[in-house]
C-alpha atoms as a PDB file:
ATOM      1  CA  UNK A   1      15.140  61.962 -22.895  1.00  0.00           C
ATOM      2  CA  UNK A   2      14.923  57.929 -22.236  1.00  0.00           C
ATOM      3  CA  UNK A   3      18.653  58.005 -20.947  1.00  0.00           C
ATOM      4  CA  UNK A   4      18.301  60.701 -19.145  1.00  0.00           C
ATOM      5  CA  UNK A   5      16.022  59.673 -16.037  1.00  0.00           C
ATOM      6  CA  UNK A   6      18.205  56.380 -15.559  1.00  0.00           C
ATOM      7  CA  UNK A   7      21.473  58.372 -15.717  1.00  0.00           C
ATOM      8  CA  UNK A   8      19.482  60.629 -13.434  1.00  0.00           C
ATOM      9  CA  UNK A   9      18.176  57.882 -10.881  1.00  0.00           C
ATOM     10  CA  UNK A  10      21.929  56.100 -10.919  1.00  0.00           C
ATOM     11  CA  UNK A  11      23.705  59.714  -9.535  1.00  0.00           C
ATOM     12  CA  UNK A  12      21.058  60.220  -7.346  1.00  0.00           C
ATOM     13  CA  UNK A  13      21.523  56.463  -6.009  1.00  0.00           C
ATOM     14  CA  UNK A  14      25.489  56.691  -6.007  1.00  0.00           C
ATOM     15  CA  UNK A  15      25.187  59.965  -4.193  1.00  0.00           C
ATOM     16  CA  UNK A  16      22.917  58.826  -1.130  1.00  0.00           C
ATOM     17  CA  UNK A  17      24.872  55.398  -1.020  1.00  0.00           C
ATOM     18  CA  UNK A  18      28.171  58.019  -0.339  1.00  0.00           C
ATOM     19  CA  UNK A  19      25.735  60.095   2.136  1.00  0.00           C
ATOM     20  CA  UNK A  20      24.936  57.092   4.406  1.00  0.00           C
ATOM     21  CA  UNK A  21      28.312  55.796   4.413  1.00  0.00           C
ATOM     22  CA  UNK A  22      29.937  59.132   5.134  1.00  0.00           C
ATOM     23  CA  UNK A  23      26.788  59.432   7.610  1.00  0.00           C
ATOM     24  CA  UNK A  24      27.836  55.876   9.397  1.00  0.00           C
ATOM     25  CA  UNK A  25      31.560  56.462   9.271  1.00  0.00           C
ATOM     26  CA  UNK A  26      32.300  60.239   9.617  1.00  0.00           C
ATOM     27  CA  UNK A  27      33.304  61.690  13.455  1.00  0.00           C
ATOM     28  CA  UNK A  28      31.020  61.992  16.513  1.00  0.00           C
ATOM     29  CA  UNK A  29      30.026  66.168  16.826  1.00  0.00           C
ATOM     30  CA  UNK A  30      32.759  67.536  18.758  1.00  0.00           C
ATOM     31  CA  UNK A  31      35.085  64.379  19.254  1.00  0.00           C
ATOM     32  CA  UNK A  32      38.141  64.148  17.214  1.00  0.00           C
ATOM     33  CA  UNK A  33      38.755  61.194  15.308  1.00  0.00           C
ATOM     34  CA  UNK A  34      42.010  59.675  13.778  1.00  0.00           C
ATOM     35  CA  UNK A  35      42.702  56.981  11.675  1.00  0.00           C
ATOM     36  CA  UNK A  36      45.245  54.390  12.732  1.00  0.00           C
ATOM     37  CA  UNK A  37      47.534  52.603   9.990  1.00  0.00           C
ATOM     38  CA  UNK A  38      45.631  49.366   9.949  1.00  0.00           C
ATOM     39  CA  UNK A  39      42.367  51.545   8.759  1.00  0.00           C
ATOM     40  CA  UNK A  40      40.605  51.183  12.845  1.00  0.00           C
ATOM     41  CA  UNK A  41      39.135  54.454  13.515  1.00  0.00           C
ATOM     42  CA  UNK A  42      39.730  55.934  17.035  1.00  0.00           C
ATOM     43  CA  UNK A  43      37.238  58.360  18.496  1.00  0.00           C
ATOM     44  CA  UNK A  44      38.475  61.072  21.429  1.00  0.00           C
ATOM     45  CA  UNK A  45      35.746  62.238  23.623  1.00  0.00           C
ATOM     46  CA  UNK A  46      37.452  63.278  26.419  1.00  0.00           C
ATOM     47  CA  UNK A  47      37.252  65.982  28.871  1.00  0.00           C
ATOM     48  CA  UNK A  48      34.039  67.099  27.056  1.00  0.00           C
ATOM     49  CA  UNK A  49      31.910  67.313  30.038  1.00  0.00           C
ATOM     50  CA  UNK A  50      29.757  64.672  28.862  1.00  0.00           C
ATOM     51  CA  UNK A  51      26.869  63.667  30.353  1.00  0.00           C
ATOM     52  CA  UNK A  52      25.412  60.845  28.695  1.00  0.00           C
ATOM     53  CA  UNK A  53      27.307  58.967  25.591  1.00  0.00           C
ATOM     54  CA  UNK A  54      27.643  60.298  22.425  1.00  0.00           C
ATOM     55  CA  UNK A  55      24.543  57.953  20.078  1.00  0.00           C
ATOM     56  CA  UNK A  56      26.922  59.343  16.635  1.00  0.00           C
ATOM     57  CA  UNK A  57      29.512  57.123  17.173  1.00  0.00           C
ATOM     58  CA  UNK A  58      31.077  55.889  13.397  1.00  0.00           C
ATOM     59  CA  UNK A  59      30.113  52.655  13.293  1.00  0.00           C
ATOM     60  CA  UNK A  60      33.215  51.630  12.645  1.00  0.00           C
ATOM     61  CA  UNK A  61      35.296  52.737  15.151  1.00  0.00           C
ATOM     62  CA  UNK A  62      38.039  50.471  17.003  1.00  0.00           C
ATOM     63  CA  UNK A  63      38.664  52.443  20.193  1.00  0.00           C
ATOM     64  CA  UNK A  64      36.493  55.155  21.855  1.00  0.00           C
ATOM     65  CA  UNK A  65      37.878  57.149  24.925  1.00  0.00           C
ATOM     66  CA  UNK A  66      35.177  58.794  26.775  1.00  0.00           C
ATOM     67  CA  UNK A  67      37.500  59.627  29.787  1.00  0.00           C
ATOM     68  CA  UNK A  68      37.102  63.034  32.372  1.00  0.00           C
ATOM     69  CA  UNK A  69      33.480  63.186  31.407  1.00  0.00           C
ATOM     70  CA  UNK A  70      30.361  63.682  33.519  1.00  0.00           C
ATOM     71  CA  UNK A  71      28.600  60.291  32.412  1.00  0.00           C
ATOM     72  CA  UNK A  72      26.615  58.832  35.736  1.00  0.00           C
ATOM     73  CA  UNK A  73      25.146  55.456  34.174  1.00  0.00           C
ATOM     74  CA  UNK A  74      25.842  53.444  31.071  1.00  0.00           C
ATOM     75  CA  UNK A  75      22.083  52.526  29.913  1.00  0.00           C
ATOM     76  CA  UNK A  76      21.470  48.928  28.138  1.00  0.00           C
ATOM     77  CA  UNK A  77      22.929  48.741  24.315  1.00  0.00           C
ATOM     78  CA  UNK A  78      24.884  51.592  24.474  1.00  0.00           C
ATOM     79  CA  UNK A  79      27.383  50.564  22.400  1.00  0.00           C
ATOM     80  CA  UNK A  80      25.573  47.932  20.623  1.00  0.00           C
ATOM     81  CA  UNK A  81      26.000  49.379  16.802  1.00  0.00           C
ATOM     82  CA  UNK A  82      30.041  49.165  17.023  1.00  0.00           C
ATOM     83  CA  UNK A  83      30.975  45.450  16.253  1.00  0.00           C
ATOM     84  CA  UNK A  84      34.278  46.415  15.796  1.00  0.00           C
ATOM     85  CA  UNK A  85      35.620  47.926  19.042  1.00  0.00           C
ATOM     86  CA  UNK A  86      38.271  46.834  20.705  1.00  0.00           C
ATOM     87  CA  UNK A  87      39.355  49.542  23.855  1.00  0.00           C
ATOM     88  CA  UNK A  88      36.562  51.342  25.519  1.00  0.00           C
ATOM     89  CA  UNK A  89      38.144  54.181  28.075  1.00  0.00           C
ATOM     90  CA  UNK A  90      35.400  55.076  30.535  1.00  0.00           C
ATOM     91  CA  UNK A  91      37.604  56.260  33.408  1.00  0.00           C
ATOM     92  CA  UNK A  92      37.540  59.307  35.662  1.00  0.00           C
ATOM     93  CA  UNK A  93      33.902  59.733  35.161  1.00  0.00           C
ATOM     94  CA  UNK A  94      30.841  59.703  37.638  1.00  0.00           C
ATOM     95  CA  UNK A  95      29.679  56.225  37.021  1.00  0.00           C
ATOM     96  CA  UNK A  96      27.168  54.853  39.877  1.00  0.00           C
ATOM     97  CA  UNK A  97      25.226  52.614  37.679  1.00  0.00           C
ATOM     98  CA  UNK A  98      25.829  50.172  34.745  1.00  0.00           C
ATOM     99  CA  UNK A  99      22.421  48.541  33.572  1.00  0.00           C
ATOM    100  CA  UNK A 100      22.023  44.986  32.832  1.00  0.00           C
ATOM    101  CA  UNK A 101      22.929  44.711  28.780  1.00  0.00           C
ATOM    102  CA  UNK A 102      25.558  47.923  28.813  1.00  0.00           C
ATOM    103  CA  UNK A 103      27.720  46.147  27.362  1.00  0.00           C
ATOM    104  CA  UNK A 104      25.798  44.142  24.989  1.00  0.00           C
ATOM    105  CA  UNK A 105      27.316  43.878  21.691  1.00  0.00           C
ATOM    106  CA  UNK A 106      30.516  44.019  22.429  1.00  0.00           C
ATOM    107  CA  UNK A 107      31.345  40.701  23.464  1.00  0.00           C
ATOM    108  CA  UNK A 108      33.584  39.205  20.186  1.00  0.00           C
ATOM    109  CA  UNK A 109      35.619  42.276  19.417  1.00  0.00           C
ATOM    110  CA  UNK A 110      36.461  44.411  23.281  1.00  0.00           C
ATOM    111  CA  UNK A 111      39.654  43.407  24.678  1.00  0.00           C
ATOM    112  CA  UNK A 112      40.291  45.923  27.088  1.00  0.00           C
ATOM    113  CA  UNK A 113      37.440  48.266  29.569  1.00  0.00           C
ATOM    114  CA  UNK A 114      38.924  50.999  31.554  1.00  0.00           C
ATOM    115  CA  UNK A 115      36.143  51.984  34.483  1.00  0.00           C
ATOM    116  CA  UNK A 116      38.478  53.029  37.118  1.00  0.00           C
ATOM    117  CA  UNK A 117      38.234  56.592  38.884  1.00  0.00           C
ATOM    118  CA  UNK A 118      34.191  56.254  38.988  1.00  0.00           C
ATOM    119  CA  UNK A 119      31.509  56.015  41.625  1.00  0.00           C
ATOM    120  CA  UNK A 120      30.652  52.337  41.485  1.00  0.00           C
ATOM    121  CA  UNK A 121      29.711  50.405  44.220  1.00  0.00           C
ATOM    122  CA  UNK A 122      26.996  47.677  43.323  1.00  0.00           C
ATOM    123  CA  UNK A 123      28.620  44.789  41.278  1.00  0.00           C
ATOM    124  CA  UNK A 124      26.169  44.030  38.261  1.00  0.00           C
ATOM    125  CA  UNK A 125      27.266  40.874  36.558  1.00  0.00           C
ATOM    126  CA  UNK A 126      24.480  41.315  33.967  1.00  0.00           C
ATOM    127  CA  UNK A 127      25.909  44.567  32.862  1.00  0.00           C
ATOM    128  CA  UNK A 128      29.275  42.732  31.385  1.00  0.00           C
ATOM    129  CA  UNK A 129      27.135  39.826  29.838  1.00  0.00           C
ATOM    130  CA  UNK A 130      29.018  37.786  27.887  1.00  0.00           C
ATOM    131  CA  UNK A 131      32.107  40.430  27.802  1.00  0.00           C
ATOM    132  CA  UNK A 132      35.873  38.585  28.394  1.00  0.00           C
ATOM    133  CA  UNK A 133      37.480  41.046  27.936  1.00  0.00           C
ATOM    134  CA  UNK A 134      40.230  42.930  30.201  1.00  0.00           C
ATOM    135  CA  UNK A 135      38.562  45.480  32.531  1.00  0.00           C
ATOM    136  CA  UNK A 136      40.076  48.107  35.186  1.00  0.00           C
ATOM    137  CA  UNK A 137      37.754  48.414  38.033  1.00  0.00           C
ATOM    138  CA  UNK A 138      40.166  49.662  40.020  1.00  0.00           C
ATOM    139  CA  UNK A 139      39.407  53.010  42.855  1.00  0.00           C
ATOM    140  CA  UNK A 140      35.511  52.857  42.891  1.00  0.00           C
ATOM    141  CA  UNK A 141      33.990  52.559  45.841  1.00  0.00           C
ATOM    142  CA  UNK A 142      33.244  49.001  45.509  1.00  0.00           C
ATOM    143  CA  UNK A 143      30.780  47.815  48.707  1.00  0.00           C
ATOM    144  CA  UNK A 144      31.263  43.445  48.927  1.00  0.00           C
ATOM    145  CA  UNK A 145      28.049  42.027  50.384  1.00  0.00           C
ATOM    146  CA  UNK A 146      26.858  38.642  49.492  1.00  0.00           C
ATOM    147  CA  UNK A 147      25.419  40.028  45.935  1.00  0.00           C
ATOM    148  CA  UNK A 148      28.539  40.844  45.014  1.00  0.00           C
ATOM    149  CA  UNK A 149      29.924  37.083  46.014  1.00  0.00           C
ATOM    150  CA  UNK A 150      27.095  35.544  44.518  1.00  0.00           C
ATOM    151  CA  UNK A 151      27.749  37.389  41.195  1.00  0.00           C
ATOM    152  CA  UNK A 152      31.188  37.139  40.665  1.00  0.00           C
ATOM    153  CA  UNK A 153      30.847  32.970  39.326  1.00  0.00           C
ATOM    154  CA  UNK A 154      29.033  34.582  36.765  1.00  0.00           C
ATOM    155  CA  UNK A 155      30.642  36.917  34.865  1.00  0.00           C
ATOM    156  CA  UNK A 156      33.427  36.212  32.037  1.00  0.00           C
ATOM    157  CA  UNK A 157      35.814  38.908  32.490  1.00  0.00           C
ATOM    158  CA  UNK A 158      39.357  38.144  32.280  1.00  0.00           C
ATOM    159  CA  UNK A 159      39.937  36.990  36.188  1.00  0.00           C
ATOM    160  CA  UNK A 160      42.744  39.128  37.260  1.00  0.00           C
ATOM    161  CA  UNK A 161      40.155  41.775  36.139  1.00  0.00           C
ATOM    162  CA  UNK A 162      37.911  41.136  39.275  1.00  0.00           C
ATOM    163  CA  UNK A 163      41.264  41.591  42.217  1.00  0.00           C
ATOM    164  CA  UNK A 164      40.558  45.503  41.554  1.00  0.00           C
ATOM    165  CA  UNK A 165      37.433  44.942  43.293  1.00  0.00           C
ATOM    166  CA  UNK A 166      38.753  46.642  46.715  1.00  0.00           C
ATOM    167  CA  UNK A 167      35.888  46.267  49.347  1.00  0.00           C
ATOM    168  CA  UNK A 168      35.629  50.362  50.856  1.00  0.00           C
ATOM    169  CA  UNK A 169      32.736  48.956  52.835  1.00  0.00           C
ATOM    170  CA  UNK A 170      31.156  45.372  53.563  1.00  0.00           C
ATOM    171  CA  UNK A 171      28.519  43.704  54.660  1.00  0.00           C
ATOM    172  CA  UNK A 172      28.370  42.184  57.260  1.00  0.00           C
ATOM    173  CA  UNK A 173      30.618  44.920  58.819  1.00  0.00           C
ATOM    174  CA  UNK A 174      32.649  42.985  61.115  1.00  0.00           C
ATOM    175  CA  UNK A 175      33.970  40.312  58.664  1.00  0.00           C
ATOM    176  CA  UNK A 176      37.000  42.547  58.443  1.00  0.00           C
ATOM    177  CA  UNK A 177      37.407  42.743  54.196  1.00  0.00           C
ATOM    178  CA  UNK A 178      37.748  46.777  54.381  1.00  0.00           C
ATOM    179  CA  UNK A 179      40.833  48.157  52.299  1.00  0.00           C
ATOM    180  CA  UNK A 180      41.123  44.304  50.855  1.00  0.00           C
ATOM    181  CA  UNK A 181      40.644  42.948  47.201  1.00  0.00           C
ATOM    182  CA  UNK A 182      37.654  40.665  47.581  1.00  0.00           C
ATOM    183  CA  UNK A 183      38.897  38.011  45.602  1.00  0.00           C
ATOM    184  CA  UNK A 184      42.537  37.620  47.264  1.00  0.00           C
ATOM    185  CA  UNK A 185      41.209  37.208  50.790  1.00  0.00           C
ATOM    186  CA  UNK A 186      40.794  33.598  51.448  1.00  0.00           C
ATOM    187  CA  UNK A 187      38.218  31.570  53.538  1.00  0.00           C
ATOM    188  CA  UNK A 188      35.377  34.704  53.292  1.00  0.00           C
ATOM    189  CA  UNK A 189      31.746  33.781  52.881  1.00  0.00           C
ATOM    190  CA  UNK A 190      29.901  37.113  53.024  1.00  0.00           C
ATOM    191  CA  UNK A 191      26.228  35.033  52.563  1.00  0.00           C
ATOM    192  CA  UNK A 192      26.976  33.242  55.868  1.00  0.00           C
ATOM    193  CA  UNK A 193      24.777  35.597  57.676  1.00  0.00           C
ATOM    194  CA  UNK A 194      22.124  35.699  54.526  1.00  0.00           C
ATOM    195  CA  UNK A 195      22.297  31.653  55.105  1.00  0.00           C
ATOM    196  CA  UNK A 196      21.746  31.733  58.945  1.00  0.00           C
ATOM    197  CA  UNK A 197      19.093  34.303  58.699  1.00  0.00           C
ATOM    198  CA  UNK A 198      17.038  32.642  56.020  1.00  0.00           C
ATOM    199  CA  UNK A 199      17.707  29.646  57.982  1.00  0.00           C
ATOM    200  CA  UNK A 200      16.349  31.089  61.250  1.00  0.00           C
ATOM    201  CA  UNK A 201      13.490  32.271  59.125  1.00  0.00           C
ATOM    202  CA  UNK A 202      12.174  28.791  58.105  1.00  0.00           C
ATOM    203  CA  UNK A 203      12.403  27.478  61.610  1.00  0.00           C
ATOM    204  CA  UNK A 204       9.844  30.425  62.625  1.00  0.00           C
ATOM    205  CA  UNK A 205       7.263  29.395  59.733  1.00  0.00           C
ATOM    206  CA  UNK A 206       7.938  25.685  60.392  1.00  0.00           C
ATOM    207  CA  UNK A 207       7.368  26.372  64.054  1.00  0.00           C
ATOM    208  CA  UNK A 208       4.761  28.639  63.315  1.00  0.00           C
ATOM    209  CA  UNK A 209       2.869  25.909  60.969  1.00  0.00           C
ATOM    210  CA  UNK A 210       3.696  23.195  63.483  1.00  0.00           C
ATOM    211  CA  UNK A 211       1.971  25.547  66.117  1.00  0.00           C
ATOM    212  CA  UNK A 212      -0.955  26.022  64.268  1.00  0.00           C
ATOM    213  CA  UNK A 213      -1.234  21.962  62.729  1.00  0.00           C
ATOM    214  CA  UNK A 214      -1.411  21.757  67.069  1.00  0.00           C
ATOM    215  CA  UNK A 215      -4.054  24.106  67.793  1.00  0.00           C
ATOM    216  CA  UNK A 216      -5.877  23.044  65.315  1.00  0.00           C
ATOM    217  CA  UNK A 217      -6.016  19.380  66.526  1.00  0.00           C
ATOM    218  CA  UNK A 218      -6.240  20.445  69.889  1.00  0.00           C
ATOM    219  CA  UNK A 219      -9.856  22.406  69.378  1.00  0.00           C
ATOM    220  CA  UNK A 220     -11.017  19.679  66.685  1.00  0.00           C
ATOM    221  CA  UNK A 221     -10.573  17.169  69.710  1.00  0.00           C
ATOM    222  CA  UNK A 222     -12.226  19.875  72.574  1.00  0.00           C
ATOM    223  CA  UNK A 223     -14.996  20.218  69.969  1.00  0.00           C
ATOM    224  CA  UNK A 224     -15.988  17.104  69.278  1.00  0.00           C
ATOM    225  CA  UNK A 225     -15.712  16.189  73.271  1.00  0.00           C
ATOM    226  CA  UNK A 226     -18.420  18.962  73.833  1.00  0.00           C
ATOM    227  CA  UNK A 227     -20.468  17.689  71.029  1.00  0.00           C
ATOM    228  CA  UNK A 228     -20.237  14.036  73.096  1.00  0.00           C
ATOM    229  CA  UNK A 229     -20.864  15.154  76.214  1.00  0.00           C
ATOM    230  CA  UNK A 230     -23.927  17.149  75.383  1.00  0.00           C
ATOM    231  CA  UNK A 231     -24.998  14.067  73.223  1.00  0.00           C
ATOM    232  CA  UNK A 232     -24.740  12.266  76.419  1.00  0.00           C
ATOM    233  CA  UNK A 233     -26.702  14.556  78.529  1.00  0.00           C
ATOM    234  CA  UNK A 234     -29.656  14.873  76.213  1.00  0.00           C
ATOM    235  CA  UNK A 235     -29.686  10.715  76.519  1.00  0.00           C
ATOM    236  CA  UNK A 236     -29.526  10.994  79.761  1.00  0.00           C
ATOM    237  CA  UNK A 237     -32.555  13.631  80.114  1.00  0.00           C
ATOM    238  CA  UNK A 238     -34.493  11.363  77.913  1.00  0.00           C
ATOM    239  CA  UNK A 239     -37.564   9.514  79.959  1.00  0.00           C
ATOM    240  CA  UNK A 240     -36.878   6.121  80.663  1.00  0.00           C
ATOM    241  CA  UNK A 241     -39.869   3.870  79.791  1.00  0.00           C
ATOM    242  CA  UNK A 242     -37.859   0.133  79.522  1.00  0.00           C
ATOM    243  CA  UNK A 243     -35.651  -1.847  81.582  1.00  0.00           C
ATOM    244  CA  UNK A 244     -34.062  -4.957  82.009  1.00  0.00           C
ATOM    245  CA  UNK A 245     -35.470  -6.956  84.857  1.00  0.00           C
ATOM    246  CA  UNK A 246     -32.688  -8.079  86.317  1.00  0.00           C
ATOM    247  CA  UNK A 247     -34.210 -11.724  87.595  1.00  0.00           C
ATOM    248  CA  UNK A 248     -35.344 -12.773  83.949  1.00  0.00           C
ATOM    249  CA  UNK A 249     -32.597 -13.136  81.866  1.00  0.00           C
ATOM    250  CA  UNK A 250     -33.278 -12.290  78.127  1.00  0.00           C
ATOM    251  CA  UNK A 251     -36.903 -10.699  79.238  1.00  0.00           C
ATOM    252  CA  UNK A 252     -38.013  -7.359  79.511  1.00  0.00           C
ATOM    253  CA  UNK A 253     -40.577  -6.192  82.682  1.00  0.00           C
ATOM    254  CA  UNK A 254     -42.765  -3.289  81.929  1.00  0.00           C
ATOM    255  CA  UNK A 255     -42.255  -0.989  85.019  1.00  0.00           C
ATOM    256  CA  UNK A 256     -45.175   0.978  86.290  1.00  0.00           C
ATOM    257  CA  UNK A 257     -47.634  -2.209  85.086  1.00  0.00           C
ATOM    258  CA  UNK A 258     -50.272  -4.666  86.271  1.00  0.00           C
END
């Protein structure tokens, strides 16, 4: 009966061991999932009318296409539990929004991103932190303002990557960058206007503060000339019982005396 327990405990230990693994490597509910010769797993979601993506994702998967689906955002660590993906197929979907961190994760082992066909318009440099890989961000509705310009030093996508960004709309409107890959048209400063506004803006509150510095002054000076001249006055008003008798030098005549 001594044996027995361990024997026991050990087949009880070797069988949840096999139910974790098979737990972190079997397929995502209704994807289909294939094994490529070099033992990668790749994991099919498409067309599935999905709305948000899939959190049963083998762990060790290598490519994931989650393409014709209904997915609107990607929130932050989506994909952070699958260190080993390489291809991430995200295309033909209703993307608007990508959160800071979407990404995250993924930034040693994804070579190639595939966001094209979605709804995106805002660039968020945040949400490919750290990620050089290949991505296609071509036909979204991409809108270049001087966010998008000020973001674009600061993401470490592959650089050809970023000529998919096709401005559909711009602002300011009449810099003419409609229909145009952002990055191929030369000479373009979208933050010009941003500059000359916020530039415009200081001179108001340094004309403003120079204003008020003035007025200040101005009514410290009036003040204190009101405060002399009634000083004066009351002097003046004051009853004058001394003088200086003007034929003794250095002597002073009592007025009004015998």
């Amino acid at each position: 009966a001594g044996t027995v327990a361990p024997k026991s405990l050990l087949s009880f230990l070797v069988l949840m061991t096999f139910c974790f693994h098979h737990a972190a490597t079997s397929c995502s509910k209704s994807c289909y999932c294939s094994e490529s010769e070099n033992g990668g797993k790749t994991v099919r979601c498409s067309n599935l009318q999905l709305t948000e993506i899939p959190q049963d994702i083998p762990n060790d998967t290598m490519r994931v296409y989650l393409d014709f689906n209904l997915i609107a955002t990607i929130p932050a660590n989506a994909f952070v539990g699958l260190p080993h993906l390489v291809e991430l197929d995200l295309s033909h979907n209703e993307l608007r929004q990508l959160e800071p961190g979407a990404f995250r994760g993924l930034s040693s082992s994804l070579r190639f991103l595939d966001l094209s066909f979605n709804k995106l318009i805002n660039f968020n440099a945040e949400a490919f932190e750290g990620l050089q890989a290949y991505a296609n961000l071509s036909n979204n509705p991409w809108h270049c303002d001087c966010n998008l310009q000020m973001a674009m030093p600061h993401v470490d996508l592959e650089t050809i990557s970023l000529t998919d960004i096709v401005c559909q709309t711009s602002d300011p409107e009449e810099i003419g960058v409609q229909g145009l890959a952002f990055l191929l048209v030369p000479d373009v400063d979208l933050c010009a206007v941003m500059k000359r506004t916020t530039d415009v803006a200081m001179l108001v509150v340094m004309f403003c503060w120079f204003t008020m510095v003035i007025s200040y002054l101005v009514y410290y000076v009036r003040a204190n000339q009101e405060d002399a001249r009634r000083h004066l006055e009351y002097l003046k008003s004051l009853p004058s019982r001394f003088s200086i008798n003007p034929y003794t030098p250095g002597c002073m005549h009592v007025w009004g005396s015998n």
